[in-house]
C-alpha atoms as a PDB file:
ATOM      1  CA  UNK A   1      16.773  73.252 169.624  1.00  0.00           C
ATOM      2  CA  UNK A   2      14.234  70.911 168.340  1.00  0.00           C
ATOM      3  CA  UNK A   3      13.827  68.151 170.385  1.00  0.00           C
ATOM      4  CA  UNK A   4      11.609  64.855 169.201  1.00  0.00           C
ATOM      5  CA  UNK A   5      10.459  62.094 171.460  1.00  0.00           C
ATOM      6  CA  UNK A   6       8.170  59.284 169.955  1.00  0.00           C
ATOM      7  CA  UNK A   7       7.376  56.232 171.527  1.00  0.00           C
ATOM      8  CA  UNK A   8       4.492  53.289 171.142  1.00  0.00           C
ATOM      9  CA  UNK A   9       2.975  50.433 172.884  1.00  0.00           C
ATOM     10  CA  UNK A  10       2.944  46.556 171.755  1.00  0.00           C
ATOM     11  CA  UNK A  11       1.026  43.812 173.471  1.00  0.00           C
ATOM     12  CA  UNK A  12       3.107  40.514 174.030  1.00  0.00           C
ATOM     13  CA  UNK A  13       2.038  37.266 174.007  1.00  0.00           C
ATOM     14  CA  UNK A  14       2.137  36.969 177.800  1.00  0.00           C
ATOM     15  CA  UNK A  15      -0.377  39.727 177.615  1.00  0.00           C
ATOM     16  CA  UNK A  16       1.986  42.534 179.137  1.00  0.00           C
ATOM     17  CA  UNK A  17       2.514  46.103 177.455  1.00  0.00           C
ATOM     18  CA  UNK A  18       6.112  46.576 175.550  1.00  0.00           C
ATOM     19  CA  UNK A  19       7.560  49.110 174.007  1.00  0.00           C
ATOM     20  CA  UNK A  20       7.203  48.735 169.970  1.00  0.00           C
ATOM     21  CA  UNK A  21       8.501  51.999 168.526  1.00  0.00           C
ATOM     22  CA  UNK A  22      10.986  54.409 170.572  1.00  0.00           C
ATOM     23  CA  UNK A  23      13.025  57.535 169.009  1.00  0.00           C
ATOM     24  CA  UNK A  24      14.109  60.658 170.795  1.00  0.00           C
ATOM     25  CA  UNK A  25      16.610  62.980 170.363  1.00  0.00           C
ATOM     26  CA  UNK A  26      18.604  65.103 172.816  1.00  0.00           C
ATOM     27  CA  UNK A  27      17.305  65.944 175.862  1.00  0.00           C
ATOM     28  CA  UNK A  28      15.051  63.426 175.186  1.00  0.00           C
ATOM     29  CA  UNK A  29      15.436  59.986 176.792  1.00  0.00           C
ATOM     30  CA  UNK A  30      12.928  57.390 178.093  1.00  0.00           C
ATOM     31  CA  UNK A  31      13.883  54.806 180.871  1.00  0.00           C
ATOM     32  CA  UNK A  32      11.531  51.665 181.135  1.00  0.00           C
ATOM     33  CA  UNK A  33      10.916  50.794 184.895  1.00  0.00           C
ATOM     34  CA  UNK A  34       9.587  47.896 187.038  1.00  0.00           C
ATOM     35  CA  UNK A  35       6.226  46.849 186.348  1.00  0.00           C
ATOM     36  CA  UNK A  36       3.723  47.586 189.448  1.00  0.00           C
ATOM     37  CA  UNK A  37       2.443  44.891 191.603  1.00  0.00           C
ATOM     38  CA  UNK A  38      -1.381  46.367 191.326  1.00  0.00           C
ATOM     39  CA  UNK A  39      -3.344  46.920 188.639  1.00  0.00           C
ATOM     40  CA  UNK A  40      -1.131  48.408 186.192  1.00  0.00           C
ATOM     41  CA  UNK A  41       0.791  45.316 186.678  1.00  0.00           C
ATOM     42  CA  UNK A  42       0.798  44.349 183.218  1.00  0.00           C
ATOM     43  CA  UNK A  43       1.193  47.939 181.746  1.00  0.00           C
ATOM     44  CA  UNK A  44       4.329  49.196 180.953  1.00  0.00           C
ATOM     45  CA  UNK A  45       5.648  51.717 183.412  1.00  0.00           C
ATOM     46  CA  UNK A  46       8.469  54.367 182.124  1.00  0.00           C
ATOM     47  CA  UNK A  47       9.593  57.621 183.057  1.00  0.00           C
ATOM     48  CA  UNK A  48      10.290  60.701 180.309  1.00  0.00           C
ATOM     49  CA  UNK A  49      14.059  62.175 181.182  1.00  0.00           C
ATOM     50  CA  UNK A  50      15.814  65.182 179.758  1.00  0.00           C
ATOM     51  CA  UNK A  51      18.976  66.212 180.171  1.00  0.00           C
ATOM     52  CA  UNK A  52      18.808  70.276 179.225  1.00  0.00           C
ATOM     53  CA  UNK A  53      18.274  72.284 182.822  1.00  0.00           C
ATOM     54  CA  UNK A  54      15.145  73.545 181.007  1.00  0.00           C
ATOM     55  CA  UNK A  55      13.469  75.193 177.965  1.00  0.00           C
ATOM     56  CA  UNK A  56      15.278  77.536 176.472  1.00  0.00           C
ATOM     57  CA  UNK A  57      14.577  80.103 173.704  1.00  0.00           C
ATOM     58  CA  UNK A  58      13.770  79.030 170.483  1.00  0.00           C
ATOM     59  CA  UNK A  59      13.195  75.316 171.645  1.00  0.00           C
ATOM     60  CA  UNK A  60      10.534  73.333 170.014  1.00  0.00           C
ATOM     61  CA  UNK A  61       9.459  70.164 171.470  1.00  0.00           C
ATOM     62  CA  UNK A  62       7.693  67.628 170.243  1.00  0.00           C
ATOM     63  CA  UNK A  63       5.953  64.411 171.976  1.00  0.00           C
ATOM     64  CA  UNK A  64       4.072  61.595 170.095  1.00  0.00           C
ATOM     65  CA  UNK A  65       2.723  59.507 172.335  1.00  0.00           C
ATOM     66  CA  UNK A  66       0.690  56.050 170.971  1.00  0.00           C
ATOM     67  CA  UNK A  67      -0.856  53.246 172.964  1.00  0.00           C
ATOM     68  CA  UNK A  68      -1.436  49.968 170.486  1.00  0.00           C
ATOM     69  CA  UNK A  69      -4.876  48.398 171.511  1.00  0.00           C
ATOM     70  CA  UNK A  70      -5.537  47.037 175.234  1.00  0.00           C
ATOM     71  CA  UNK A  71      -2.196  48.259 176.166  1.00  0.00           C
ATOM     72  CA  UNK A  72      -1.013  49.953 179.378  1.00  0.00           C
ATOM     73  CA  UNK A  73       1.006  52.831 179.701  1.00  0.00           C
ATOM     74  CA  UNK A  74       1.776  54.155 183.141  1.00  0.00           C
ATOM     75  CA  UNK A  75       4.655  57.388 181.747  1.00  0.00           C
ATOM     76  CA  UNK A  76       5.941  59.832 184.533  1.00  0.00           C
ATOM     77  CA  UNK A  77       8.782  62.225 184.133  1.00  0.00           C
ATOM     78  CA  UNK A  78      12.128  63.038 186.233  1.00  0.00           C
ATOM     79  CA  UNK A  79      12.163  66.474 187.457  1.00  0.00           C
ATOM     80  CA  UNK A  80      10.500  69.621 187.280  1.00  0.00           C
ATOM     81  CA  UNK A  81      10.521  71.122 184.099  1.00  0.00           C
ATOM     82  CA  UNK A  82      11.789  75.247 183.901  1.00  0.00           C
ATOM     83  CA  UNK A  83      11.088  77.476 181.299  1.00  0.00           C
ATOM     84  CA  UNK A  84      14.080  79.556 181.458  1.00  0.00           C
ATOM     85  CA  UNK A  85      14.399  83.704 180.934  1.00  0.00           C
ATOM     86  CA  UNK A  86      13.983  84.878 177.492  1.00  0.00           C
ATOM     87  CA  UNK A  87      14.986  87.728 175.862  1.00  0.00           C
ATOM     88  CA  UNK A  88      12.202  89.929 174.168  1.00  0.00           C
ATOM     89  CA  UNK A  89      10.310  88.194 171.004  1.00  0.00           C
ATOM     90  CA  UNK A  90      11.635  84.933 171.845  1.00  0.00           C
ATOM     91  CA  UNK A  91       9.711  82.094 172.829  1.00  0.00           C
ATOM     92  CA  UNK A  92       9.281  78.073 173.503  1.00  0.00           C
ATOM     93  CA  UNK A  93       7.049  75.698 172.593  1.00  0.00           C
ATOM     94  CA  UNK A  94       5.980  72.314 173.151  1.00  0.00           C
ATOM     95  CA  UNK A  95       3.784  70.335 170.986  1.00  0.00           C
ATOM     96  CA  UNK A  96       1.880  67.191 172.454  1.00  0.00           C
ATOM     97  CA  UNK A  97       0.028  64.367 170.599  1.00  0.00           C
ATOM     98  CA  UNK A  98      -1.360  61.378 172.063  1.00  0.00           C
ATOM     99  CA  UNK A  99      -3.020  58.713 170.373  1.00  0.00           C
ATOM    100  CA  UNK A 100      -5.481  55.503 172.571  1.00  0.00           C
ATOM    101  CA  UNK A 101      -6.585  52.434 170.764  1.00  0.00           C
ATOM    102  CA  UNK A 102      -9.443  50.712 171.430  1.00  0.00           C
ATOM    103  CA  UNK A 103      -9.473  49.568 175.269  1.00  0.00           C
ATOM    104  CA  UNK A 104      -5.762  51.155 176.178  1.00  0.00           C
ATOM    105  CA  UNK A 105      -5.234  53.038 178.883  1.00  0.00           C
ATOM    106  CA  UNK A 106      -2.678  55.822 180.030  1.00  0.00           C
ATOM    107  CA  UNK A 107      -1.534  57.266 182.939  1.00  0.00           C
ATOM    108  CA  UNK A 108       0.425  60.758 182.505  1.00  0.00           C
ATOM    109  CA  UNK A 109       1.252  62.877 185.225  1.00  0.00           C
ATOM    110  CA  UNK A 110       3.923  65.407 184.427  1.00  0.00           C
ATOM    111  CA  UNK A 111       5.713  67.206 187.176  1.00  0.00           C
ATOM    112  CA  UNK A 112       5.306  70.702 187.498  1.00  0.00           C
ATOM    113  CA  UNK A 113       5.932  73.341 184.800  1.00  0.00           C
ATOM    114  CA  UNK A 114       8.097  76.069 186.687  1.00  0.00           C
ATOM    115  CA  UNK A 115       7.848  80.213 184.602  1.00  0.00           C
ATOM    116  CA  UNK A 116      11.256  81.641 185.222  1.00  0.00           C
ATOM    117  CA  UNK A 117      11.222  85.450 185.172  1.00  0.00           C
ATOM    118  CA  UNK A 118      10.896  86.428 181.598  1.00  0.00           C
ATOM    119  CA  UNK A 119      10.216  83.689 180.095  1.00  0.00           C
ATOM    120  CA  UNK A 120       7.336  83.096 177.511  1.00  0.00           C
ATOM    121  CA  UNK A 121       5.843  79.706 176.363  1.00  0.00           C
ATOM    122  CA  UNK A 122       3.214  78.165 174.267  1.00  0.00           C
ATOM    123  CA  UNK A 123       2.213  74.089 174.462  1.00  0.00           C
ATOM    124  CA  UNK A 124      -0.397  72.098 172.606  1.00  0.00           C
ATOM    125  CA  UNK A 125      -1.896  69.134 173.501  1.00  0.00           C
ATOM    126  CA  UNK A 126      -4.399  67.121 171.197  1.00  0.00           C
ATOM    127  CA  UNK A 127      -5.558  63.784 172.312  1.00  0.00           C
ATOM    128  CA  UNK A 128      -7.412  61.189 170.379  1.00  0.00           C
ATOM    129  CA  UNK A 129      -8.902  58.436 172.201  1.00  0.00           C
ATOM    130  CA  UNK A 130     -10.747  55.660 170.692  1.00  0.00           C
ATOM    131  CA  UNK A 131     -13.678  53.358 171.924  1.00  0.00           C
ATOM    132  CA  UNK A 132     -13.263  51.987 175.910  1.00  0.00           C
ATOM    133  CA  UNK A 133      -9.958  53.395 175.948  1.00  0.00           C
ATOM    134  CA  UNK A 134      -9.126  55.545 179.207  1.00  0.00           C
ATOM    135  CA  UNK A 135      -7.057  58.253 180.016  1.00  0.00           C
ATOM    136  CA  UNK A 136      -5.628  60.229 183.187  1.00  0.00           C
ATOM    137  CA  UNK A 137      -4.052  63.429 182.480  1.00  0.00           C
ATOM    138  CA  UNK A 138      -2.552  65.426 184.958  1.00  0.00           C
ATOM    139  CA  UNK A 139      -0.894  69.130 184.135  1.00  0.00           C
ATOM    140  CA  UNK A 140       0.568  71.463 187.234  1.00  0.00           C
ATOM    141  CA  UNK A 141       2.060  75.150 186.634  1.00  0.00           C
ATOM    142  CA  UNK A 142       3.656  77.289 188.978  1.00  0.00           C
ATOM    143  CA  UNK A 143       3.788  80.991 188.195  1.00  0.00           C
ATOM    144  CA  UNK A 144       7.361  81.608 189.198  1.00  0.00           C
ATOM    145  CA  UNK A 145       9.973  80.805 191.754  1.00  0.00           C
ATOM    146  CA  UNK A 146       7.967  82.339 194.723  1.00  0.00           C
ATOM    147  CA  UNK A 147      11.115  82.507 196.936  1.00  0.00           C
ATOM    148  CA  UNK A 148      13.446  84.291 194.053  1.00  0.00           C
ATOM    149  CA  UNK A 149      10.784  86.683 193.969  1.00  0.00           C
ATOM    150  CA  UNK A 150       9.437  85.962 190.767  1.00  0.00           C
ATOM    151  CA  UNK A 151       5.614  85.861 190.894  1.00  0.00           C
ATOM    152  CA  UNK A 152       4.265  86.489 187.560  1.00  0.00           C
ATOM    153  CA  UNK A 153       7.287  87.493 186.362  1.00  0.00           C
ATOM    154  CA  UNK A 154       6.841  85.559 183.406  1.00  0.00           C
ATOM    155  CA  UNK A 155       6.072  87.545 180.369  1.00  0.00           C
ATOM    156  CA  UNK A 156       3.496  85.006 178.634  1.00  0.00           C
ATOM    157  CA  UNK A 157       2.305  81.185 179.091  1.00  0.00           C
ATOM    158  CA  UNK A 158      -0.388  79.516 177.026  1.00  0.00           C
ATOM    159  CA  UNK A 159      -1.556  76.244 176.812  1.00  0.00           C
ATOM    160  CA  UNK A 160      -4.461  74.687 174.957  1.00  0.00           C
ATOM    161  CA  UNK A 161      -5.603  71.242 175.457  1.00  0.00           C
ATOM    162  CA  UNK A 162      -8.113  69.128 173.496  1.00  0.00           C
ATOM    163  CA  UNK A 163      -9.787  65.463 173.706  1.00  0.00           C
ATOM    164  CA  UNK A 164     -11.232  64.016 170.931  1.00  0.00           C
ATOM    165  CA  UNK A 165     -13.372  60.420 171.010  1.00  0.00           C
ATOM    166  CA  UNK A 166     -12.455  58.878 167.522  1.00  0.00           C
ATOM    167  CA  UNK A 167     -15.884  56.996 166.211  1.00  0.00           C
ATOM    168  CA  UNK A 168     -16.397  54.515 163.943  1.00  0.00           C
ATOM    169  CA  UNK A 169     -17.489  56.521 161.105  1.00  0.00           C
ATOM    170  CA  UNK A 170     -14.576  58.175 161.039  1.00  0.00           C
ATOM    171  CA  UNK A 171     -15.774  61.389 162.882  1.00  0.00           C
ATOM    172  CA  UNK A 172     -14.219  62.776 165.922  1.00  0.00           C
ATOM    173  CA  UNK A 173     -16.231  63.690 169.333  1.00  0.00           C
ATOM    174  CA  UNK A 174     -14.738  66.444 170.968  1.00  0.00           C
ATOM    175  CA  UNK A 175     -14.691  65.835 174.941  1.00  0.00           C
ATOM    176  CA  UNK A 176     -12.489  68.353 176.799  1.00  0.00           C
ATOM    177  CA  UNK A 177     -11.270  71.746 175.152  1.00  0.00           C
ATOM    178  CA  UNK A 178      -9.157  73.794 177.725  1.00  0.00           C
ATOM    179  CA  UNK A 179      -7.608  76.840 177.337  1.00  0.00           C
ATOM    180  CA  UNK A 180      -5.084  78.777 179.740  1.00  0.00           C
ATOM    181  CA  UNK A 181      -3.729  82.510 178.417  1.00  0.00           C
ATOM    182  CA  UNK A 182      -1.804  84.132 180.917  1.00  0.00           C
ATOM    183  CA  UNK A 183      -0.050  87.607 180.061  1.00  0.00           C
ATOM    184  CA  UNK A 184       0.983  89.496 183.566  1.00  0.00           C
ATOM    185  CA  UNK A 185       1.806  92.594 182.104  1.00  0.00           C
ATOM    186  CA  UNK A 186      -1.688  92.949 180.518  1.00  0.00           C
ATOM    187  CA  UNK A 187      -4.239  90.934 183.272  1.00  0.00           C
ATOM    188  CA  UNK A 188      -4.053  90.972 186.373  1.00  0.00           C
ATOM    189  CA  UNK A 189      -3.944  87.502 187.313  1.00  0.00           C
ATOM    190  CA  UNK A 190      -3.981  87.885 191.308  1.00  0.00           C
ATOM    191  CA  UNK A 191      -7.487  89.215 190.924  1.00  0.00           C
ATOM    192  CA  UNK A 192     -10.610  87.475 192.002  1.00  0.00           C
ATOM    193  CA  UNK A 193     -11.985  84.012 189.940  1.00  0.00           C
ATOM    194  CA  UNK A 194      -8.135  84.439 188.831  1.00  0.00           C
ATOM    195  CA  UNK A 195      -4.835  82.965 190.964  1.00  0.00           C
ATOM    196  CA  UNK A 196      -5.787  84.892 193.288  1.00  0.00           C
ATOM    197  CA  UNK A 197      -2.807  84.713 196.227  1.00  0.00           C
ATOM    198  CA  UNK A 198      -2.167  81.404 195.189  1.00  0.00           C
ATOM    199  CA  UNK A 199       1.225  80.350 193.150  1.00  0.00           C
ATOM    200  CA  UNK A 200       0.111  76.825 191.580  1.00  0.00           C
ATOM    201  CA  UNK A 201      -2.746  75.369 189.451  1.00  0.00           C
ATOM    202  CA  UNK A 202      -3.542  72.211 188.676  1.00  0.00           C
ATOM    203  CA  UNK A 203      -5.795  70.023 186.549  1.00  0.00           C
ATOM    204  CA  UNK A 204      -6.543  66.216 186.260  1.00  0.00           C
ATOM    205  CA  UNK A 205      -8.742  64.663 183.611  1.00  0.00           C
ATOM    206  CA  UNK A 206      -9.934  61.429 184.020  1.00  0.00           C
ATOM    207  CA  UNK A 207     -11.609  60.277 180.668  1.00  0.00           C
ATOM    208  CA  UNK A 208     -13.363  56.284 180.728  1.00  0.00           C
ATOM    209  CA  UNK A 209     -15.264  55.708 177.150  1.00  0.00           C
ATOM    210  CA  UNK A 210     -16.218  52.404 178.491  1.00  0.00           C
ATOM    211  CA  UNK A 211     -17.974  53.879 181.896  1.00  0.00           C
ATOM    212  CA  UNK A 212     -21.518  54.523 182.346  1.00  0.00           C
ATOM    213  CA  UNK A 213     -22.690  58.081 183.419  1.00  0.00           C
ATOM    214  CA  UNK A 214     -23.543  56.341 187.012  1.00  0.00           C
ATOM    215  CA  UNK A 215     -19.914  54.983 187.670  1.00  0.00           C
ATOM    216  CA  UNK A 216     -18.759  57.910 186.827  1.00  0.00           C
ATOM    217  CA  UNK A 217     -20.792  59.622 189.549  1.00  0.00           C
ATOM    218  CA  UNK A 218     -20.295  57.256 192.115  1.00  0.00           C
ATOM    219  CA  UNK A 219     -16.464  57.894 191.436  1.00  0.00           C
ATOM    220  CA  UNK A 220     -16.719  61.635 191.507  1.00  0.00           C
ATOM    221  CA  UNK A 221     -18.843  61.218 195.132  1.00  0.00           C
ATOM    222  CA  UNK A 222     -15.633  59.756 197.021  1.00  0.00           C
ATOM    223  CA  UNK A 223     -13.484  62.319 195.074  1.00  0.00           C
ATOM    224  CA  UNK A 224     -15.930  64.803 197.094  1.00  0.00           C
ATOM    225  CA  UNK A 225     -15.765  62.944 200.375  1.00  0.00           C
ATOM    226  CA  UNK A 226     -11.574  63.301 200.335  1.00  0.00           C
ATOM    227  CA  UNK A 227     -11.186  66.376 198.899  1.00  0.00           C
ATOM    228  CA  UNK A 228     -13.153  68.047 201.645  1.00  0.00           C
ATOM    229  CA  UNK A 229     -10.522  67.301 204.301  1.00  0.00           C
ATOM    230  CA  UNK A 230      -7.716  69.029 201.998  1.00  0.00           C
ATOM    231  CA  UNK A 231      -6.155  72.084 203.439  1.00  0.00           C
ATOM    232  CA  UNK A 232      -4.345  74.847 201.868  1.00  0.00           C
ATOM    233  CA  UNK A 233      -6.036  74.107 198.707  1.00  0.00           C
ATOM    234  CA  UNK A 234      -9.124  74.925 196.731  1.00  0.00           C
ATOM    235  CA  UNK A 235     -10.167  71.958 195.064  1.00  0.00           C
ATOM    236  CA  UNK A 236     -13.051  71.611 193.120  1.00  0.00           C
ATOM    237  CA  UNK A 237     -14.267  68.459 191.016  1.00  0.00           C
ATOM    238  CA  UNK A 238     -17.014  67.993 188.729  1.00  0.00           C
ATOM    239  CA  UNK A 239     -17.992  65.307 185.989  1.00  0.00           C
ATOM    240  CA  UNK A 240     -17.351  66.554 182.064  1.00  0.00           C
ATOM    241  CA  UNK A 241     -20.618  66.661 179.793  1.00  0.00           C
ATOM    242  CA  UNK A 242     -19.620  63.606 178.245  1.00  0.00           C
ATOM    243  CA  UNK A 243     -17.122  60.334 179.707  1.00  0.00           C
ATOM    244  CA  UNK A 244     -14.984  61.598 182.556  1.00  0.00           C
ATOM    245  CA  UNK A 245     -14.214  63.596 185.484  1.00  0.00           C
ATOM    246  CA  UNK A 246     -11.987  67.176 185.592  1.00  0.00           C
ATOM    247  CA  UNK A 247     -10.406  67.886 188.630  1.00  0.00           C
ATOM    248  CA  UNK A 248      -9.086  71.641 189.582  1.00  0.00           C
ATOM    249  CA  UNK A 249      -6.786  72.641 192.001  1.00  0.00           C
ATOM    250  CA  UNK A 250      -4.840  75.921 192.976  1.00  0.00           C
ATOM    251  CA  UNK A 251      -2.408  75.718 195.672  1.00  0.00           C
ATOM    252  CA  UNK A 252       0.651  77.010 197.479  1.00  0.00           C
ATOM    253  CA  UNK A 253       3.057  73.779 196.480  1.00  0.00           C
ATOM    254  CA  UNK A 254       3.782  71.803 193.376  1.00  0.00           C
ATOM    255  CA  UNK A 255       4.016  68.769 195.510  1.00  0.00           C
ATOM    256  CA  UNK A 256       1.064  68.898 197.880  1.00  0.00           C
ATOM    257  CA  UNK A 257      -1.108  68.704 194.254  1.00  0.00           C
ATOM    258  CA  UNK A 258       1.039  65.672 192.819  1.00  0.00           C
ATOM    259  CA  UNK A 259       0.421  64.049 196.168  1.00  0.00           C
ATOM    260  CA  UNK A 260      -3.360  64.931 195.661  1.00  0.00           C
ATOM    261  CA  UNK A 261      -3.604  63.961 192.033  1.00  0.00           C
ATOM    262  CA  UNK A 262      -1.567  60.672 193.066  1.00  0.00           C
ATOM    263  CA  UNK A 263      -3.854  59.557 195.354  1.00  0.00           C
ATOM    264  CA  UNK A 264      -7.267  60.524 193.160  1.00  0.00           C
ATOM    265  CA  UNK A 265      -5.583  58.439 190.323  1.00  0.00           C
ATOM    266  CA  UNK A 266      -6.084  55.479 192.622  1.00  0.00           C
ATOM    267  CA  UNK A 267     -10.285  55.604 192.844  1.00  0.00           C
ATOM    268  CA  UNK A 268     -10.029  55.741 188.926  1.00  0.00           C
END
């Protein structure tokens, strides 16, 4: 199946985010919810809903994603989403594009992508962000259902992410290029500097074109301070060479690092 969802941001007169431009097709569906009472509370706040039980072979998906200038999007999603057991040669994908005008900002926090046995998936993410624009961008994957049994049982996931600061010349500065290939049958992934014995991973970019270099590290310092009394975790944080903050995490539970990346989201 190949599944669209495309949705943009308007400014109102009363100076709160709207949505302009929404289209998605099945399982797509976007809900707008109550704005917050804090800081976001003129952003728009919605939440990304599907109605399939999962990815299935031969599914292409495809997000567009565009904040208008000094818009607000705070965008969460329903439920875990499962890429479900392929047969041999067949695959998923999921393509990702997000687009930030000058001084908007977005908050995007999927929850957890969950590798059924056999299964085999591929997702892109390109993000273009233009001047004083900010960005949080949360991704967690589990490698299996742990208590079916099915560590690593997945036959392939990849996922490549880049960041892009759009100048005014026209010419783009890249700013985060990530890159995950996991193929069990071929690397062992339970090996050191690897997963190791843990069954999650997690990542959290947090991208401000408008901070200095010393906000940014008085930020990361009380990231430190509260990720040291984490348990059951390794956690490691660390500013980006240019703009931001990346935050790593591997873990024994998809929700103990959405409670974590919550709660860092809030010194951004």
């Amino acid at each position: 199946m190949n599944s669209k969802l495309k949705l943009s941001t308007k400014l109102a007169q009363n100076g709160k985010t709207q949505l302009a431009e929404y289209f998605a097709t099945p399982p797509f569906k976007v809900m707008v919810l109550p704005h917050y009472s804090d800081i976001w509370q003129l952003g728009l706040n919605a939440m990304q809903m599907s109605s399939s039980p999962g990815v299935l072979a031969g599914d292409l998906l495809d997000i567009q994603i565009s904040l208008a200038k000094s818009t607000a999007l705070s965008l969460h999603t329903q439920a875990f989403t499962r890429v479900q057991a392929m047969n041999e040669n067949e695959s998923a994908e999921q393509i990702t594009q997000i687009n930030l005008a000058e001084g908007s900002r977005l908050f995007y926090l999927p929850h957890p992508l969950v590798l059924h046995k056999d299964a085999a998936f591929k997702q892109k993410t390109l993000i273009e962000m233009q001047p004083n624009s900010e960005l949080i961008y949360g991704e967690i994957i589990a490698i299996g259902r742990v208590l079916n049994d099915e560590r690593f049982a997945f036959r392939q996931f990849s996922s490549h992410l880049k960041i892009y600061a759009l100048q005014n010349n026209g010419q783009k500065r890249p700013l985060v290029s990530d890159c995950i290939q996991w193929r069990p049958s071929s690397t062992n992934l339970t090996a050191l500097s690897q997963m190791e014995n843990y069954s999650h991973q997690g990542s959290l970019i947090y991208l401000n074109l408008g901070k200095s270099a010393v906000e940014l590290k008085a930020i990361l310092q009380t990231i430190h301070t509260h990720i040291t009394e984490e348990k059951n975790m390794l956690v490691g944080a660390s500013l980006l060479n240019s703009g931001g903050i990346m935050v790593r995490v591997l873990g024994h539970r998809a929700e103990q690092i959405q409670v974590l990346f919550q709660n860092l989201a809030k010194f951004f």
